[in-house]
N, C-alpha and C. Protein backbone atom coordinates (compact mmCIF):
# COMPACT_ATOMS: atom_id res chain seq x y z
N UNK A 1 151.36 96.51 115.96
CA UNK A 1 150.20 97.30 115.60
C UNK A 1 149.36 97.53 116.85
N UNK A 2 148.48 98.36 117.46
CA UNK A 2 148.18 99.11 118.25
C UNK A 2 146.93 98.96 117.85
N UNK A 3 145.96 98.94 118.69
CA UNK A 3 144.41 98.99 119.08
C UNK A 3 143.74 100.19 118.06
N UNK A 4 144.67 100.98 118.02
CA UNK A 4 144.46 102.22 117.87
C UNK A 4 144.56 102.57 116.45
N UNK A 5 145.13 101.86 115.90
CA UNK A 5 145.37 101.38 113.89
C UNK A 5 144.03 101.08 113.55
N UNK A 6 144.09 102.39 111.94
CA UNK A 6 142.75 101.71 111.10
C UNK A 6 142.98 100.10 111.08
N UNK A 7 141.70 99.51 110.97
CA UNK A 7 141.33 98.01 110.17
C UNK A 7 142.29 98.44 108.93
N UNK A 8 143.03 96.99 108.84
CA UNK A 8 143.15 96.54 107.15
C UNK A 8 142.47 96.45 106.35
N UNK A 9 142.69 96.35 105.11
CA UNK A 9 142.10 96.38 103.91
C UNK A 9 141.35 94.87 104.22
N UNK A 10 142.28 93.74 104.40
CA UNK A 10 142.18 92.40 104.69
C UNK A 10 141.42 92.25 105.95
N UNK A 11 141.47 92.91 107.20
CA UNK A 11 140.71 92.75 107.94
C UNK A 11 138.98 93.47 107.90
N UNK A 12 138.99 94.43 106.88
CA UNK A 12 137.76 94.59 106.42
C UNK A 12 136.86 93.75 105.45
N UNK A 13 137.47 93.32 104.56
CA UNK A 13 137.07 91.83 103.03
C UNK A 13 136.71 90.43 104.69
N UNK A 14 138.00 90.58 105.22
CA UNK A 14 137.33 89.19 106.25
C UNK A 14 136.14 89.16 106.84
N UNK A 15 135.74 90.53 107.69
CA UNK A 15 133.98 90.62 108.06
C UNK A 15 133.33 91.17 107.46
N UNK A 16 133.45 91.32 106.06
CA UNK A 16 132.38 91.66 105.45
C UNK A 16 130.99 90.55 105.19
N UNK A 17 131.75 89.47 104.86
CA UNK A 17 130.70 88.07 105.37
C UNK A 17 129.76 88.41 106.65
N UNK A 18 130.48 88.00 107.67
CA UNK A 18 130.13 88.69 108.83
C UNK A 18 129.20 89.35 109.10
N UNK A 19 129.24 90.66 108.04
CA UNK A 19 128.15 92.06 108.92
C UNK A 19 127.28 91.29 107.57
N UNK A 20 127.44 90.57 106.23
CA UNK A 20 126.59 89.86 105.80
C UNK A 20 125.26 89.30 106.54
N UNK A 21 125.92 88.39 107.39
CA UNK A 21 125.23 87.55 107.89
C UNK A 21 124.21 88.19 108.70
N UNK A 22 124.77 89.01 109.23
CA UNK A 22 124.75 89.54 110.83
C UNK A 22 123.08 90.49 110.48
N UNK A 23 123.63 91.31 109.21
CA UNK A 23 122.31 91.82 108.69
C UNK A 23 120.99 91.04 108.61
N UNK A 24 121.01 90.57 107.37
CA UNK A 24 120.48 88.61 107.44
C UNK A 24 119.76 88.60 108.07
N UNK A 25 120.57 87.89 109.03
CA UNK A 25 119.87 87.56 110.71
C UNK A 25 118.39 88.62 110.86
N UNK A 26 119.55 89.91 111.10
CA UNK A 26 118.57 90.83 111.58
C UNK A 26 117.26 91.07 110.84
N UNK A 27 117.28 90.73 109.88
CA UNK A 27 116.09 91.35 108.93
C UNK A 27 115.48 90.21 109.00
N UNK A 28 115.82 88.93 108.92
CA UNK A 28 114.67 87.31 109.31
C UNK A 28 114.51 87.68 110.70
N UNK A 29 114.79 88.01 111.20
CA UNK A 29 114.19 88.08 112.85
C UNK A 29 113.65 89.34 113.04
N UNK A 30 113.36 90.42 112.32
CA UNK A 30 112.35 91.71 112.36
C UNK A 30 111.58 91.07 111.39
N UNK A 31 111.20 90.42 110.43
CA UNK A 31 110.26 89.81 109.68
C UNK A 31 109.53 88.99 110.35
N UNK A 32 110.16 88.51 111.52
CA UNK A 32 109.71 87.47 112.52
C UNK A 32 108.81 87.90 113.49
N UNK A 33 108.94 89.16 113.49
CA UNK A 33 108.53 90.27 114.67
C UNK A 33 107.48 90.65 113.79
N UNK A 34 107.00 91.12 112.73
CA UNK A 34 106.20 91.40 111.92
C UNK A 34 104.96 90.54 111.33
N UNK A 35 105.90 89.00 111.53
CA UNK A 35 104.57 88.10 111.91
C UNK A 35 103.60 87.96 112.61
N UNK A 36 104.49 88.06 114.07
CA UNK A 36 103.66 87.53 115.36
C UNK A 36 102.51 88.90 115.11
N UNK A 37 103.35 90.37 114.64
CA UNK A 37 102.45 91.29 115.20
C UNK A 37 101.32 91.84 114.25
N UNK A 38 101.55 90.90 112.93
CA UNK A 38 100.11 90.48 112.16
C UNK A 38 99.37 89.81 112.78
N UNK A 39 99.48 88.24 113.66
CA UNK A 39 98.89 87.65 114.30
C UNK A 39 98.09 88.10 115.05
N UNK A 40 98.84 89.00 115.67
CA UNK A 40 98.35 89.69 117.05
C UNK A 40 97.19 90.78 116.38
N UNK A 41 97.72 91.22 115.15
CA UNK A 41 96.48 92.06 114.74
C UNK A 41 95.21 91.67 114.36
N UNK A 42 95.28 90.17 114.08
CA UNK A 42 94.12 89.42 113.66
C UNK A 42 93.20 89.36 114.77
N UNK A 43 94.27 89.02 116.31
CA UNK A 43 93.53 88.51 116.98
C UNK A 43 92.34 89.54 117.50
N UNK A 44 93.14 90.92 117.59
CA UNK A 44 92.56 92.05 117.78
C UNK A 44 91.46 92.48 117.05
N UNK A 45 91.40 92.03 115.71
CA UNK A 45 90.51 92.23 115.24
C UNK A 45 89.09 91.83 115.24
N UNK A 46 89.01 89.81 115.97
CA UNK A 46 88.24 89.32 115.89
C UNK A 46 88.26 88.95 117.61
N UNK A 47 88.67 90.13 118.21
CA UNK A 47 89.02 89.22 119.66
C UNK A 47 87.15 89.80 120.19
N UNK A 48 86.70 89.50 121.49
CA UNK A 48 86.03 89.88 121.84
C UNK A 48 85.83 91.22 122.85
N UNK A 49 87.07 92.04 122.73
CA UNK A 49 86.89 93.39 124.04
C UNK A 49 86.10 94.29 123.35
N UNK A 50 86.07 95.12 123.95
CA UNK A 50 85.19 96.51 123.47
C UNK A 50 85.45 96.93 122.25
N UNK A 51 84.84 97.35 121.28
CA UNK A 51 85.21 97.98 120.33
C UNK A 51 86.91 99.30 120.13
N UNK A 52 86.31 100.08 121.23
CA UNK A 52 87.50 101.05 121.55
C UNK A 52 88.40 100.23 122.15
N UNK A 53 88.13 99.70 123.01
CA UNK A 53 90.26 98.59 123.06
C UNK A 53 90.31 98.00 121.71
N UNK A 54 89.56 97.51 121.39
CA UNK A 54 90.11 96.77 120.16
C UNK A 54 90.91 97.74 119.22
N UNK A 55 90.20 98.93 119.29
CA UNK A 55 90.84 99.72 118.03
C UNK A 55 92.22 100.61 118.91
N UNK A 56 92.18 100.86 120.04
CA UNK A 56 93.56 101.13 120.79
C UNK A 56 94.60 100.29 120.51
N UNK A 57 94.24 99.22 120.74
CA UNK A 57 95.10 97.66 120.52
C UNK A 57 95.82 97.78 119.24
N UNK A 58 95.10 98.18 118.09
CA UNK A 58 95.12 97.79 117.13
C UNK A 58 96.07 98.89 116.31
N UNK A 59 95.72 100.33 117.10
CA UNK A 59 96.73 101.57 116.57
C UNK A 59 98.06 101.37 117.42
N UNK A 60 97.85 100.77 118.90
CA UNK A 60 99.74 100.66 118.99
C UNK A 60 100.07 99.27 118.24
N UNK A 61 99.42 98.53 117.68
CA UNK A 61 100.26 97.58 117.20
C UNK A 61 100.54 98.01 115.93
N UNK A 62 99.53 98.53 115.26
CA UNK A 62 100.37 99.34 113.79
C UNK A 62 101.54 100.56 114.05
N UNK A 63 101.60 101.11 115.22
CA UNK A 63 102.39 102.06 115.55
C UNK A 63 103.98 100.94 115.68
N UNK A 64 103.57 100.05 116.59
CA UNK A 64 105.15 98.91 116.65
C UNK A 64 105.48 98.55 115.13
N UNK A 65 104.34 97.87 114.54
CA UNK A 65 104.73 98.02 113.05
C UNK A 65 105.41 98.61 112.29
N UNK A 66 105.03 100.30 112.52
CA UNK A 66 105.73 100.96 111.53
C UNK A 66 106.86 101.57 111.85
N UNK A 67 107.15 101.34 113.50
CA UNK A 67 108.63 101.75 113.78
C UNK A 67 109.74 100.34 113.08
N UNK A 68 109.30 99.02 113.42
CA UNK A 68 110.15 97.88 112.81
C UNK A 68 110.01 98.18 111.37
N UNK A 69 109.52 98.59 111.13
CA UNK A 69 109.42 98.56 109.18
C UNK A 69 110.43 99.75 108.84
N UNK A 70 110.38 100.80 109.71
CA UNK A 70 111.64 101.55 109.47
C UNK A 70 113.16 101.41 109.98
N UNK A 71 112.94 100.55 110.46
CA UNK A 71 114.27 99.85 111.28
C UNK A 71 114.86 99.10 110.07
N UNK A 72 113.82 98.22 109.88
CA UNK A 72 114.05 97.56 108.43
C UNK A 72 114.72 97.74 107.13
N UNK A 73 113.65 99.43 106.86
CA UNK A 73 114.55 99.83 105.44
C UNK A 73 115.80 100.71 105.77
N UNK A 74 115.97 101.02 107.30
CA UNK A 74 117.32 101.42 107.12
C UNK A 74 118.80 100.27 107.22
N UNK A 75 118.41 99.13 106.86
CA UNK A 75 119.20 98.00 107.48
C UNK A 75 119.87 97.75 105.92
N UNK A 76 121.06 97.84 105.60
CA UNK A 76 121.52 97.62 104.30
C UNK A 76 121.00 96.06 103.61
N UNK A 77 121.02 96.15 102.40
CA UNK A 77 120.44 95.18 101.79
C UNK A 77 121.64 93.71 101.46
N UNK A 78 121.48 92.82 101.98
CA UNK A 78 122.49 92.03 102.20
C UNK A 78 122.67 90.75 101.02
């Protein structure tokens, strides 16, 4: 068999666990990312800079937010 041959039926059922996991992973560790960058929004909120950094601060961190949150729902449900 050749590099170049579809996957088996059997070699697809074997990593399906696999891209299981693998998803998983990914979505506890963008949830993880979604923590810190609540944290970080708190801190922003009650930090002491200027009003306008604070609220700069505060629109790219909802901007990082809402790109991981769409990363997220395109990530199959595992």
């Amino acid at each position: 068999m050749s590099n170049d041959s579809p996957p088996t039926l059997m070699g697809l059922i074997c990593s399906f666990p696999n891209s299981v996991r693998l998803v998983a992973n990914m979505k506890a560790e963008l949830q993880e990312v979604m923590n810190m960058l609540r944290k970080l929004q708190g801190a922003i909120d009650f930090g002491n800079a200027p009003m306008a950094e604070r609220e700069e601060l505060a629109d790219d961190v909802t901007d990082i937010m809402d790109a991981v949150f769409e990363v997220m729902k395109k990530l199959p449900d595992a």
